[in-house]
N, C-alpha and C. Protein backbone atom coordinates (compact mmCIF):
# COMPACT_ATOMS: atom_id res chain seq x y z
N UNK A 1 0.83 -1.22 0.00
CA UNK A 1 0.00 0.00 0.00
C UNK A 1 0.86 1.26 0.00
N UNK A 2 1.96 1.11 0.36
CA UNK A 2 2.71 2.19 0.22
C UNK A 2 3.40 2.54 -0.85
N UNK A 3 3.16 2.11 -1.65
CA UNK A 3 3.82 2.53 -2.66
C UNK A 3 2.76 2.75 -4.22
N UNK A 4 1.49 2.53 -3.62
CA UNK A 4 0.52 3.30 -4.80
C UNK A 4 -0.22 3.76 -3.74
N UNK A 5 -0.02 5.02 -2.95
CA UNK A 5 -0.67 6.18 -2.08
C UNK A 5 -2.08 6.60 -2.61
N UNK A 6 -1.51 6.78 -3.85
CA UNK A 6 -3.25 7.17 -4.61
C UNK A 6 -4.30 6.09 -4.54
N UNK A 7 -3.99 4.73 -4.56
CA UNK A 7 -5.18 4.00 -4.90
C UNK A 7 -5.97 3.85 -3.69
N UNK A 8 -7.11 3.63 -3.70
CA UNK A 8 -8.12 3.03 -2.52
C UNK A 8 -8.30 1.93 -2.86
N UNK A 9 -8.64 1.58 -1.16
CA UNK A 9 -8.80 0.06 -1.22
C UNK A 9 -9.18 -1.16 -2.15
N UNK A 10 -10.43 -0.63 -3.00
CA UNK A 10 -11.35 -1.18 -4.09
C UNK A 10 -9.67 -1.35 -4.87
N UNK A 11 -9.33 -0.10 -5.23
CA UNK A 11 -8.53 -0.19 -6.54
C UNK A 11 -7.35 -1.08 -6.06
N UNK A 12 -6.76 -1.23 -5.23
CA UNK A 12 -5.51 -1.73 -4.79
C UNK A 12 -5.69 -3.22 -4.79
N UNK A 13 -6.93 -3.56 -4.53
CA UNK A 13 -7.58 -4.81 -4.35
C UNK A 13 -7.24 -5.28 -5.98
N UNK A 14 -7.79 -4.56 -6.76
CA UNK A 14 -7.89 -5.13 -8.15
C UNK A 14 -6.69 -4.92 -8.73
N UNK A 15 -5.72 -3.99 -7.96
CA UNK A 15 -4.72 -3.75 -8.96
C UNK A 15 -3.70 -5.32 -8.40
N UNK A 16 -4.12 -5.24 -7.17
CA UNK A 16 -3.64 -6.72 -7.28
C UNK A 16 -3.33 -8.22 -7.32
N UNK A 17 -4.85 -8.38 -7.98
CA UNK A 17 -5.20 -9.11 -8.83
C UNK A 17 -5.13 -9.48 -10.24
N UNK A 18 -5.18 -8.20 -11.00
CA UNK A 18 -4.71 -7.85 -11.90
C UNK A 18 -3.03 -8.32 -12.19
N UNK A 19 -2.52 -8.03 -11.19
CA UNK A 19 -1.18 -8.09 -11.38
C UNK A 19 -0.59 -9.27 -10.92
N UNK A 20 -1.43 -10.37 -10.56
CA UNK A 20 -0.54 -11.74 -9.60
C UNK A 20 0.13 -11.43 -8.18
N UNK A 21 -0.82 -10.33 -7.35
CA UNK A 21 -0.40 -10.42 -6.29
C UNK A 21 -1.28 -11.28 -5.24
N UNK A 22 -1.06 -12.08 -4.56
CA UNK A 22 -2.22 -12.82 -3.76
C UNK A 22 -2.58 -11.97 -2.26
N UNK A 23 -1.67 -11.16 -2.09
CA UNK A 23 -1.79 -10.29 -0.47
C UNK A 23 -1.86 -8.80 -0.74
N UNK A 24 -2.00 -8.33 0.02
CA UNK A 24 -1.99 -6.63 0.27
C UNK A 24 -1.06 -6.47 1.16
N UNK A 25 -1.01 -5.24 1.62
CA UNK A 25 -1.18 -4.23 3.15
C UNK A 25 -1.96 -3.30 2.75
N UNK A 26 -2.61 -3.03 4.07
CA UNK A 26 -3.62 -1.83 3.94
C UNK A 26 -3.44 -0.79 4.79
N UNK A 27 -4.09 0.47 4.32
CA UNK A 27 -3.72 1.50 5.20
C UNK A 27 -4.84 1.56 6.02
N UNK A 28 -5.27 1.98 7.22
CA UNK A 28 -6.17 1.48 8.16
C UNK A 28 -7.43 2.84 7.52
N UNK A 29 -7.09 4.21 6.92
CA UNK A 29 -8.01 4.97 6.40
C UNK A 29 -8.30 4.74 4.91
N UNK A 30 -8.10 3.87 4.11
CA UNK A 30 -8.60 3.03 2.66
C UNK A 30 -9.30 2.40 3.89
N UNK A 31 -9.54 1.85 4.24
CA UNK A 31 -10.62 0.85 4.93
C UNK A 31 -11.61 1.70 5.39
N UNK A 32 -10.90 2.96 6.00
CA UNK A 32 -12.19 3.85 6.94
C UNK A 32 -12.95 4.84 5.46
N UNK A 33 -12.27 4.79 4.50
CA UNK A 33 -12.84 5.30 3.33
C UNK A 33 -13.70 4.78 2.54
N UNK A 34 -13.07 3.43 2.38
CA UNK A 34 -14.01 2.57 1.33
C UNK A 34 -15.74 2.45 2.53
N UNK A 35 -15.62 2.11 3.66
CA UNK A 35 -16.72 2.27 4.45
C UNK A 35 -17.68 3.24 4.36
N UNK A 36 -16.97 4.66 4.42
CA UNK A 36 -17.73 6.22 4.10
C UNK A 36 -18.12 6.16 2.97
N UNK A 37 -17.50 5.49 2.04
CA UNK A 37 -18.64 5.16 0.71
C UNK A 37 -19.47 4.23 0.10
N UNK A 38 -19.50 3.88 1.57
CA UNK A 38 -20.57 2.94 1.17
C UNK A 38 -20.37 1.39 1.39
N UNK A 39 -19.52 0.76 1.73
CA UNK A 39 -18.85 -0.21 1.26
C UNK A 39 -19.21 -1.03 2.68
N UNK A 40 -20.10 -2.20 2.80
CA UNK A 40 -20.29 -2.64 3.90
C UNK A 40 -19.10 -4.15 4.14
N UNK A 41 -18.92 -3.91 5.66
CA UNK A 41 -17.61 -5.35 5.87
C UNK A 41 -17.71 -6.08 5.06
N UNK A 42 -19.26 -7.14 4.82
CA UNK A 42 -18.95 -7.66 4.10
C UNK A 42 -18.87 -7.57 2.40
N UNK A 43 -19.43 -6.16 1.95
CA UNK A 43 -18.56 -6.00 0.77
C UNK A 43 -17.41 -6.18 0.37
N UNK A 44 -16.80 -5.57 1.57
CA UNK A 44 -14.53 -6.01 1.58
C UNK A 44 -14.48 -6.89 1.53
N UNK A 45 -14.83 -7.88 2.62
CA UNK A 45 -14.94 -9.23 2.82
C UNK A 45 -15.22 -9.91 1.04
N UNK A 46 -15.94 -9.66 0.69
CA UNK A 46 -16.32 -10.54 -0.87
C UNK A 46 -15.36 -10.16 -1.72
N UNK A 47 -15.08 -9.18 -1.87
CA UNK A 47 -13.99 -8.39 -2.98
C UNK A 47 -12.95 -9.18 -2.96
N UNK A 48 -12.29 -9.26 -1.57
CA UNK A 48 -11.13 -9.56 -1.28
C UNK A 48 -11.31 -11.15 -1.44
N UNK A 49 -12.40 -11.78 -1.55
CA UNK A 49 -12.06 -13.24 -1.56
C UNK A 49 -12.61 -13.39 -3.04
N UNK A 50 -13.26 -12.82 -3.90
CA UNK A 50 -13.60 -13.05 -5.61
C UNK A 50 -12.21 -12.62 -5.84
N UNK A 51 -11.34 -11.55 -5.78
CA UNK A 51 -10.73 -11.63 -6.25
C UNK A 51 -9.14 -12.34 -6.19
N UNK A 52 -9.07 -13.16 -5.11
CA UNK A 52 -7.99 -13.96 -4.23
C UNK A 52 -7.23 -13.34 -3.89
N UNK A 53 -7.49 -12.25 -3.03
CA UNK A 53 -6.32 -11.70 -2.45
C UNK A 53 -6.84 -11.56 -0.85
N UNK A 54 -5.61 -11.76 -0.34
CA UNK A 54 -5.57 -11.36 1.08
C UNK A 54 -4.87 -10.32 1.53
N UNK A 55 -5.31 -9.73 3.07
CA UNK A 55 -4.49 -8.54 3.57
C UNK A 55 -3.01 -9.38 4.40
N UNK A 56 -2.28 -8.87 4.31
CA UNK A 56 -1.65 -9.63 4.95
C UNK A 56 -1.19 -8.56 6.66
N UNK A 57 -1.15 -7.87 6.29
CA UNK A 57 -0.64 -6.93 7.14
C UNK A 57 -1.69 -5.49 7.25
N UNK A 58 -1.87 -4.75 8.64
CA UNK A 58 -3.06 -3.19 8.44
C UNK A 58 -1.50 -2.26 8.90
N UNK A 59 -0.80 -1.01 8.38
CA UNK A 59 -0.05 -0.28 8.23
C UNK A 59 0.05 1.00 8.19
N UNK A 60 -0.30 1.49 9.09
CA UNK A 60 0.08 0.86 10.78
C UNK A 60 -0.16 2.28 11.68
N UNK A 61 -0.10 1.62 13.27
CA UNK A 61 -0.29 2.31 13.98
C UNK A 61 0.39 2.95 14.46
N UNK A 62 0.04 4.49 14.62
CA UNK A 62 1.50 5.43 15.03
C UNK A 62 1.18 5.95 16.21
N UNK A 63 -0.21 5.57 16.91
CA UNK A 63 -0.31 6.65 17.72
C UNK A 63 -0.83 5.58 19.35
N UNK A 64 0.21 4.92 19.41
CA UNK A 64 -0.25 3.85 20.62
C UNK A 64 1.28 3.71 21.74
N UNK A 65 2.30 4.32 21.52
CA UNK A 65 3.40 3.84 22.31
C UNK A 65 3.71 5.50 22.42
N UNK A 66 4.06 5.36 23.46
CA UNK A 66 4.19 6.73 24.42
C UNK A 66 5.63 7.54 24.10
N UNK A 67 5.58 8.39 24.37
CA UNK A 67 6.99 10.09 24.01
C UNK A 67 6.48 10.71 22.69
N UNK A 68 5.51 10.91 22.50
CA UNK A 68 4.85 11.45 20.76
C UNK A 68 5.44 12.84 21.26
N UNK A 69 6.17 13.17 20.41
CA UNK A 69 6.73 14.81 19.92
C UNK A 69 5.81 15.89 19.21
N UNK A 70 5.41 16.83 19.36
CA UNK A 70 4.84 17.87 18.32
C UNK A 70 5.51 17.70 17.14
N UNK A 71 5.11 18.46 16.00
CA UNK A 71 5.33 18.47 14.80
C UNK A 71 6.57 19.26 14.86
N UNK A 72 7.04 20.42 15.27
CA UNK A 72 7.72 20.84 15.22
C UNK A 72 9.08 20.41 16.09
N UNK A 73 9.04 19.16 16.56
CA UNK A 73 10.49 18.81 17.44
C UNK A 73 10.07 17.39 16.87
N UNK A 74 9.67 16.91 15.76
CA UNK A 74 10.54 15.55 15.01
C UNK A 74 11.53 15.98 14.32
N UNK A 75 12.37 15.31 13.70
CA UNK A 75 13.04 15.23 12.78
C UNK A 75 12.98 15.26 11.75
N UNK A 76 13.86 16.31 11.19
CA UNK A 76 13.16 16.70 9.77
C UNK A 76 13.04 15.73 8.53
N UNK A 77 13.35 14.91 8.78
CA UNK A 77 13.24 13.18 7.77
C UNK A 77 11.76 12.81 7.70
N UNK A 78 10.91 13.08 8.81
CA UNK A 78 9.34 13.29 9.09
C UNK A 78 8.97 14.26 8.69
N UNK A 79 9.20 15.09 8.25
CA UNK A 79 8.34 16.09 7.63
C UNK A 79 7.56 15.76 7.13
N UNK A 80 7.27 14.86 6.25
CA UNK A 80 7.41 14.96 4.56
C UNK A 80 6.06 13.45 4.65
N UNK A 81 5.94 13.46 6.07
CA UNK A 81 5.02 11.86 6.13
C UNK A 81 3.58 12.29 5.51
N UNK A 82 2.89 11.09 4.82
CA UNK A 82 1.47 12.02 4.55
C UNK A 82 0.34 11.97 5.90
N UNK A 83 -0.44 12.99 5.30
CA UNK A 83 -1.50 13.60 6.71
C UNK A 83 -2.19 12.25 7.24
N UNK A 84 -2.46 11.34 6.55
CA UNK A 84 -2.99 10.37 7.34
C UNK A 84 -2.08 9.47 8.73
N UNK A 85 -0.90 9.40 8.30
CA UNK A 85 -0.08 8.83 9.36
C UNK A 85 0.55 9.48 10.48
N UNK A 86 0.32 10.84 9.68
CA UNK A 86 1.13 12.17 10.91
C UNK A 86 0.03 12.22 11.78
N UNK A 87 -1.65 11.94 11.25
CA UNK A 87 -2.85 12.10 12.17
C UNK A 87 -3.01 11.18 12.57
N UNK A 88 -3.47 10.43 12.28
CA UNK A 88 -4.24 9.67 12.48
C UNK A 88 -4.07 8.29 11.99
N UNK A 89 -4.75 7.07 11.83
CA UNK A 89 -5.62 6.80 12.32
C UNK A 89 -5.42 6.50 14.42
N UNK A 90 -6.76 6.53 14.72
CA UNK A 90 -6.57 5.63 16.43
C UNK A 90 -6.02 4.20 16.09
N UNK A 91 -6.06 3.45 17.64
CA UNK A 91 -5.71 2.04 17.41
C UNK A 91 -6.85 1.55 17.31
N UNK A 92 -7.69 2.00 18.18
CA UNK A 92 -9.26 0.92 17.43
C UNK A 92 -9.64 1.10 16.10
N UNK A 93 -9.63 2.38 15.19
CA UNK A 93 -10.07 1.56 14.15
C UNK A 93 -8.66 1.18 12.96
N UNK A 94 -7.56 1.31 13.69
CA UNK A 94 -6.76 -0.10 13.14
C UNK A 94 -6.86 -1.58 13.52
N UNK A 95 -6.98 -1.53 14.77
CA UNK A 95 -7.93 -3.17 15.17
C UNK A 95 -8.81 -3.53 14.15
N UNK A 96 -9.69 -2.70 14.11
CA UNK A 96 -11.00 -3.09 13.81
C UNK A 96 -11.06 -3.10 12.03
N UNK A 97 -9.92 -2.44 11.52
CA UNK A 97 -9.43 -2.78 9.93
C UNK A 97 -8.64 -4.13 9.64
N UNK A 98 -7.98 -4.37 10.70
CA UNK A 98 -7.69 -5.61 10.88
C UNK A 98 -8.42 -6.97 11.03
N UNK A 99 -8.95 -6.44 12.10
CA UNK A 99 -10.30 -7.90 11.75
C UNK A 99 -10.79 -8.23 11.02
N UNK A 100 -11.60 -6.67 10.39
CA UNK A 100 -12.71 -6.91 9.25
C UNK A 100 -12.20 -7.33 8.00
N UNK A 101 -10.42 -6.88 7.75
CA UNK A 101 -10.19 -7.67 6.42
C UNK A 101 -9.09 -8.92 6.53
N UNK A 102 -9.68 -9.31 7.98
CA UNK A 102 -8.87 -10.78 8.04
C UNK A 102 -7.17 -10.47 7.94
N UNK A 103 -6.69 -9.42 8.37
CA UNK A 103 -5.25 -8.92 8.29
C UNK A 103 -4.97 -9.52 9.92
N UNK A 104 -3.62 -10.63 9.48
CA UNK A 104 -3.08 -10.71 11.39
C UNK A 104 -2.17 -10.05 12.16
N UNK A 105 -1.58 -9.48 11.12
CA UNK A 105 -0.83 -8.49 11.81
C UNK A 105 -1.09 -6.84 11.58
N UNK A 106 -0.91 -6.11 12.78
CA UNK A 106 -0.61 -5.11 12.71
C UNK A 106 0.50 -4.07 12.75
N UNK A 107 1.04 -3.30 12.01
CA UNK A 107 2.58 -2.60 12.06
C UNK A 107 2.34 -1.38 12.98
N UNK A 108 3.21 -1.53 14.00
CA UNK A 108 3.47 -0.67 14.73
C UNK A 108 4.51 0.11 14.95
N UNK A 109 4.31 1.48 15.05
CA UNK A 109 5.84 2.29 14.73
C UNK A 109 5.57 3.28 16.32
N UNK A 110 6.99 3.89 16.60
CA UNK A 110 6.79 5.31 17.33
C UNK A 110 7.58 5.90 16.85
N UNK A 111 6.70 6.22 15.46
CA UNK A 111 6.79 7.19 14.89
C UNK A 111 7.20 8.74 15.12
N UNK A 112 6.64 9.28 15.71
CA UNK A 112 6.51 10.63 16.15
C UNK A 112 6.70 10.81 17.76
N UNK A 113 7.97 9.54 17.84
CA UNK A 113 7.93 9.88 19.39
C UNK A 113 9.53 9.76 19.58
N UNK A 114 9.85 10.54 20.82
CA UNK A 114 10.99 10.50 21.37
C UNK A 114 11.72 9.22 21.65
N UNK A 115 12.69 8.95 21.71
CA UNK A 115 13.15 7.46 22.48
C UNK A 115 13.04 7.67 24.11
N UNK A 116 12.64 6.63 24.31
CA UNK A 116 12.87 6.33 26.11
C UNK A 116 13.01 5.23 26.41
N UNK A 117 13.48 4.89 27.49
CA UNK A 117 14.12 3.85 28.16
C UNK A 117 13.29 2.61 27.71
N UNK A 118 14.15 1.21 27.49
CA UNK A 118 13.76 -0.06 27.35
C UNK A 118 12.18 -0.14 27.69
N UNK A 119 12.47 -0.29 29.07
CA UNK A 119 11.26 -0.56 30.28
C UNK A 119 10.10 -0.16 29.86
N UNK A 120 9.93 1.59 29.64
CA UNK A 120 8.76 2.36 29.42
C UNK A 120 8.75 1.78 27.75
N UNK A 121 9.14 1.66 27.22
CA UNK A 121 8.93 1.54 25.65
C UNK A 121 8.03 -0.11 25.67
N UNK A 122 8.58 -0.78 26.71
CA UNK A 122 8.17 -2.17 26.63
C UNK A 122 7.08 -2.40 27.58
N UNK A 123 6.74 -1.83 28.47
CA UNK A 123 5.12 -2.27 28.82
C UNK A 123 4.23 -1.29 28.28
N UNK A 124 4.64 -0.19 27.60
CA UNK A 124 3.63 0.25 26.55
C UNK A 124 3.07 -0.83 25.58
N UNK A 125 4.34 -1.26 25.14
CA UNK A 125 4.21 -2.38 24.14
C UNK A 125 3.55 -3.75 24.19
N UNK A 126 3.39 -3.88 25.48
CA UNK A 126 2.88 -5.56 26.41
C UNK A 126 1.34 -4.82 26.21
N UNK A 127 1.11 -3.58 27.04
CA UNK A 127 -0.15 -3.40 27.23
C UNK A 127 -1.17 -3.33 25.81
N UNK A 128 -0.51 -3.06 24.86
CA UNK A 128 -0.63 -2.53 23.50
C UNK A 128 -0.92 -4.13 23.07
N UNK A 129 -0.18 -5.24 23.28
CA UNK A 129 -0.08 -6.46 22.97
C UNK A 129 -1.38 -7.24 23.10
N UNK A 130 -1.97 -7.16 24.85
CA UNK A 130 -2.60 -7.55 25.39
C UNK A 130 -4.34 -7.01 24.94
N UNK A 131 -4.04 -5.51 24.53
CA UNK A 131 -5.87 -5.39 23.48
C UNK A 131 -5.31 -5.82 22.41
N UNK A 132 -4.58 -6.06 21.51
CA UNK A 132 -4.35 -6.86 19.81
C UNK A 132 -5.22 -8.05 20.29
N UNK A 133 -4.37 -8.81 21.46
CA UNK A 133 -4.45 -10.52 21.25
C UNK A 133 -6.06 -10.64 21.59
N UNK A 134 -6.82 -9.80 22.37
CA UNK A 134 -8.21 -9.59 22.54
C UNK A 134 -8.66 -10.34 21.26
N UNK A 135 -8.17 -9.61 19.77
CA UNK A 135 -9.05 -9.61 18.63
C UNK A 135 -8.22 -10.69 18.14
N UNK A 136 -7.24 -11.59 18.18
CA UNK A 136 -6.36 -12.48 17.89
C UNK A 136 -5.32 -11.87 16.83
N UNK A 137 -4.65 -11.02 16.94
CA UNK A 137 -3.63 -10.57 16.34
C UNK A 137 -2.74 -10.07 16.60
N UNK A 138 -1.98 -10.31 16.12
CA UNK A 138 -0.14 -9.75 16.60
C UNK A 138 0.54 -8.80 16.11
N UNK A 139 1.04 -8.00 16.97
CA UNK A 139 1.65 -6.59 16.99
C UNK A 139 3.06 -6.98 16.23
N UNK A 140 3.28 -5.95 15.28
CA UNK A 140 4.72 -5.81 14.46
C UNK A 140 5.08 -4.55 15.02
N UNK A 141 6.41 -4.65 15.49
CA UNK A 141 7.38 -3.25 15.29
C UNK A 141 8.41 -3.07 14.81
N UNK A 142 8.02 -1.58 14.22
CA UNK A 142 8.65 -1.24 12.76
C UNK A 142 9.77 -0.38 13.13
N UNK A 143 11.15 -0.23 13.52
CA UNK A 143 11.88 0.62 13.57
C UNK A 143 12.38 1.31 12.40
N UNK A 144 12.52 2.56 12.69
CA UNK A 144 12.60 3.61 12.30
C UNK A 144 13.23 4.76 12.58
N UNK A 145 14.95 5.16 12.00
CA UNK A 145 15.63 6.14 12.76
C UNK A 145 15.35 7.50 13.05
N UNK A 146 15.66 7.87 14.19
CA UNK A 146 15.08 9.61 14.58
C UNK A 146 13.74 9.53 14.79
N UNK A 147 13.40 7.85 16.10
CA UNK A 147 11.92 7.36 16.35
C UNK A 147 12.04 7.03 17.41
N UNK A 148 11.14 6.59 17.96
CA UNK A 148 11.14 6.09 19.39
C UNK A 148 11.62 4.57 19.55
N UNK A 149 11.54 3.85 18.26
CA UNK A 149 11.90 2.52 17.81
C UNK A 149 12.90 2.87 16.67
N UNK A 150 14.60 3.77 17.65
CA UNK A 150 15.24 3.96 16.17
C UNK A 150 15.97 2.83 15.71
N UNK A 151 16.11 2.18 16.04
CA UNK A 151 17.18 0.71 15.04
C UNK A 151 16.22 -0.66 15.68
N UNK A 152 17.10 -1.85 15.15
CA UNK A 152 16.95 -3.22 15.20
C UNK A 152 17.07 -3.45 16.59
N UNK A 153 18.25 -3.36 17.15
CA UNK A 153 18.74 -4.26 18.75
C UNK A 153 17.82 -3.36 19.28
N UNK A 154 17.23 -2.10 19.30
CA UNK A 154 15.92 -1.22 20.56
C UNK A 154 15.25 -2.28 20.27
N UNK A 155 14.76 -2.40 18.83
CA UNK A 155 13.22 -2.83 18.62
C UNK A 155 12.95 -3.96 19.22
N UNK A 156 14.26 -4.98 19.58
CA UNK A 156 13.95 -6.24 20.06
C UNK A 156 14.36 -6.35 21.25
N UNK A 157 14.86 -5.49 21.78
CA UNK A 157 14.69 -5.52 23.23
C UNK A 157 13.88 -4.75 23.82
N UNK A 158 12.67 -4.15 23.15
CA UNK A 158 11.63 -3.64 23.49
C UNK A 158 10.57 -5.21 23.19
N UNK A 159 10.67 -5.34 22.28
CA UNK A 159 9.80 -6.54 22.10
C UNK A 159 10.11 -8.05 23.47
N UNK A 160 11.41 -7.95 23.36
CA UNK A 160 11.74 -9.18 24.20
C UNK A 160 11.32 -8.71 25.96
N UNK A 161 11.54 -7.57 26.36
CA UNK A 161 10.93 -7.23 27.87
C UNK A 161 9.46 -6.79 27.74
N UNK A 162 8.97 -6.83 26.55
CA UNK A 162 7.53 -6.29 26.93
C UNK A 162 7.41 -7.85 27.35
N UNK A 163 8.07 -9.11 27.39
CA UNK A 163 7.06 -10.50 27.38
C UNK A 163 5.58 -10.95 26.78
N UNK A 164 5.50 -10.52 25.80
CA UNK A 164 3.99 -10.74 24.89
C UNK A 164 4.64 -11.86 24.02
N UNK A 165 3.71 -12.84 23.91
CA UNK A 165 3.82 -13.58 23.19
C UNK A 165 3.12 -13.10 21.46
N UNK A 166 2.34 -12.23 21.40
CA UNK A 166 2.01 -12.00 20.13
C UNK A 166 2.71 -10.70 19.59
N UNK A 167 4.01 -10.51 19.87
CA UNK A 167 5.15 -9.58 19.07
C UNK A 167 5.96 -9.69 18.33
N UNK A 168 6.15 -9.22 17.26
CA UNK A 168 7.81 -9.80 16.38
C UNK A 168 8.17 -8.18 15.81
N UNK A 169 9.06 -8.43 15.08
CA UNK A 169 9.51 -7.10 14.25
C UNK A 169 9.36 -7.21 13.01
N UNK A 170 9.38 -5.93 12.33
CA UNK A 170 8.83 -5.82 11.09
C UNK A 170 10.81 -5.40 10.75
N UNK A 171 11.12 -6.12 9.71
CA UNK A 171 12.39 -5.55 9.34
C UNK A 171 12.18 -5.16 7.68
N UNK A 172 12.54 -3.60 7.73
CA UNK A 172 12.25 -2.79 6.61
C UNK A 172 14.23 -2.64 6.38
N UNK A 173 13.95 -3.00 4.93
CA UNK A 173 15.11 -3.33 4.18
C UNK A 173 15.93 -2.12 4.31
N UNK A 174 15.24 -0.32 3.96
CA UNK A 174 15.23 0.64 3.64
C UNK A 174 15.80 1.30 5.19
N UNK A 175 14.44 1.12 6.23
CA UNK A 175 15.44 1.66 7.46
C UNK A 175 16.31 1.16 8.26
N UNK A 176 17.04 -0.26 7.58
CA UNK A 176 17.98 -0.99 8.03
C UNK A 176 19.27 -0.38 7.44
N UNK A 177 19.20 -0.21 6.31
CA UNK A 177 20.14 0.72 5.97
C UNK A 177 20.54 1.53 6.37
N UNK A 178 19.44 2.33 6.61
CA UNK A 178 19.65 4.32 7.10
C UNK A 178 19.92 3.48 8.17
N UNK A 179 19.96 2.39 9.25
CA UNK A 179 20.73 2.73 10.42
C UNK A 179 21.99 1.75 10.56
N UNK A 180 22.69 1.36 9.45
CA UNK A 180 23.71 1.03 9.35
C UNK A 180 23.65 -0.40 10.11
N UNK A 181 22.80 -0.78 9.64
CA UNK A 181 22.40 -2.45 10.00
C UNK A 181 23.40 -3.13 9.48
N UNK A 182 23.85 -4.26 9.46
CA UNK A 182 24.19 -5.57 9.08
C UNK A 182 23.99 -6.97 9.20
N UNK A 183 24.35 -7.58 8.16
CA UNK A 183 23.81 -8.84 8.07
C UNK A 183 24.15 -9.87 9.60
N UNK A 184 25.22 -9.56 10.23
CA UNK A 184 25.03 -9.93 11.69
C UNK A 184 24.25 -9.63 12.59
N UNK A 185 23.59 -8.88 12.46
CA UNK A 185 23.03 -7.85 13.11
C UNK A 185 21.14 -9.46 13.22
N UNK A 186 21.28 -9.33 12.11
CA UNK A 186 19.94 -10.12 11.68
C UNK A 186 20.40 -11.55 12.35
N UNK A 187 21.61 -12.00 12.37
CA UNK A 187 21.80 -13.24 12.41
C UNK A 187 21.96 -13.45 14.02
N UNK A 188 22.25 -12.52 14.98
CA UNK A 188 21.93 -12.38 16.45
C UNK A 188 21.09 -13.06 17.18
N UNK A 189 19.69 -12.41 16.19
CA UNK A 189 18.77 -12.33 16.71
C UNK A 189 17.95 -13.88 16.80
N UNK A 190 17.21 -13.80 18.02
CA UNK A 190 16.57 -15.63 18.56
C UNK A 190 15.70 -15.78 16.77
N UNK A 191 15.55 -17.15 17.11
CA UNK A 191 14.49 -17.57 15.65
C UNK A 191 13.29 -17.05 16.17
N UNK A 192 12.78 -16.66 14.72
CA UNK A 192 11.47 -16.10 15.29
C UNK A 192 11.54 -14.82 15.56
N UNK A 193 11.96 -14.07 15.79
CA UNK A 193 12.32 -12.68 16.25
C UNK A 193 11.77 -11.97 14.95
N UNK A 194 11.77 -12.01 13.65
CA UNK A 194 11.48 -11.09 12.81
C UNK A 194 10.19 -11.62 12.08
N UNK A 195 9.24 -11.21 12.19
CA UNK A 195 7.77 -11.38 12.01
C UNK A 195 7.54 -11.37 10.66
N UNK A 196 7.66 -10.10 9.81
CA UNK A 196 7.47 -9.94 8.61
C UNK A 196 8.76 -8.94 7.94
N UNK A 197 8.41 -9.10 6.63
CA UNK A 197 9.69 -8.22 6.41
C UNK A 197 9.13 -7.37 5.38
N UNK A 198 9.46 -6.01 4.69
CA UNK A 198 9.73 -4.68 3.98
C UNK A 198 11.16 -4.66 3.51
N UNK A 199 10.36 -4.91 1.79
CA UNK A 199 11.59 -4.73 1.13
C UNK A 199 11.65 -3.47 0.18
């Protein structure tokens, strides 16, 4: 979904079908859109199964893990995010985009937040864990440098002390780079540790 911004849900659906894709990601406001026009659950629901595709992932929640910065004291690498992710969406109706299009994971970033200590970063993250697994789904975190989740070793030792069993990391090819990741770096880490991946 990130990388055709313009399309809505309907269209993204078909564009990837059209194209031999069997999965998505979705943005949690294409879901709150296609709804405002009309589009009842189980309309999504049918679309998405006539045309064989699944969500695989809802992308994502920015506004659930604690130190959120004003606009004017992020980093200027955030500027430039579009209005839906700098706003919004809440976490319920990313839950609840999640359910309705059968997506099990959710991507979670802190985005727009300061870094803070292990501890506080990680029972945000447990508590955050504990309403997902409510709806049966599992929390991804997405690090992201000049974030509250800026590299790999935070993200998983935020994940590993929150103790949730429904956590992994999302490893994005792109901000592994910008933080001077390496292929050891990946190979550290316990099995299982990296949930989904962004390439």
């Amino acid at each position: 979904c990130a990388n055709v911004f313009a399309a809505d849900l309907p269209e993204l659906i078909g564009l990837a079908s059209r194209h031999g894709f069997g999965a998505i990601g979705g943005r949690p406001l294409m879901y709150a859109k296609a709804r405002a026009e009309g589009l009842s659950e189980s309309d999504l629901q049918q679309r998405l199964a006539d045309a064989g595709v699944r969500v695989g992932m809802i992308d994502g929640l920015a506004h659930s893990l604690p130190g959120e910065l004003p606009a004017e004291k992020r980093h200027p690498s955030l500027q430039i995010l579009p209005a839906d992710i700098a706003i919004g969406p809440d976490e319920a109706a990313c839950l609840l985009a999640a359910v309705v299009l059968g997506a099990p994971l959710v991507n979670t970033t802190a985005l727009l937040c300061a870094p803070l200590p292990v501890e506080e970063m990680a029972q945000a993250v447990a508590a955050l864990c504990r309403r997902a697994a409510d709806h049966g789904l599992k929390i991804v975190l997405e690090f992201i440098p000049h974030t509250g989740l800026p590299n790999l070793a935070f993200a998983q030792a935020v994940a590993q002390a929150s103790g949730a069993a429904n956590v992994g990391l999302l490893l994005d090819t792109f901000h592994f780079d910008r933080t001077g990741g390496t292929a050891e770096d990946v190979r550290r880490l316990p099995p299982g540790a990296i949930a989904t991946i962004q390439v």
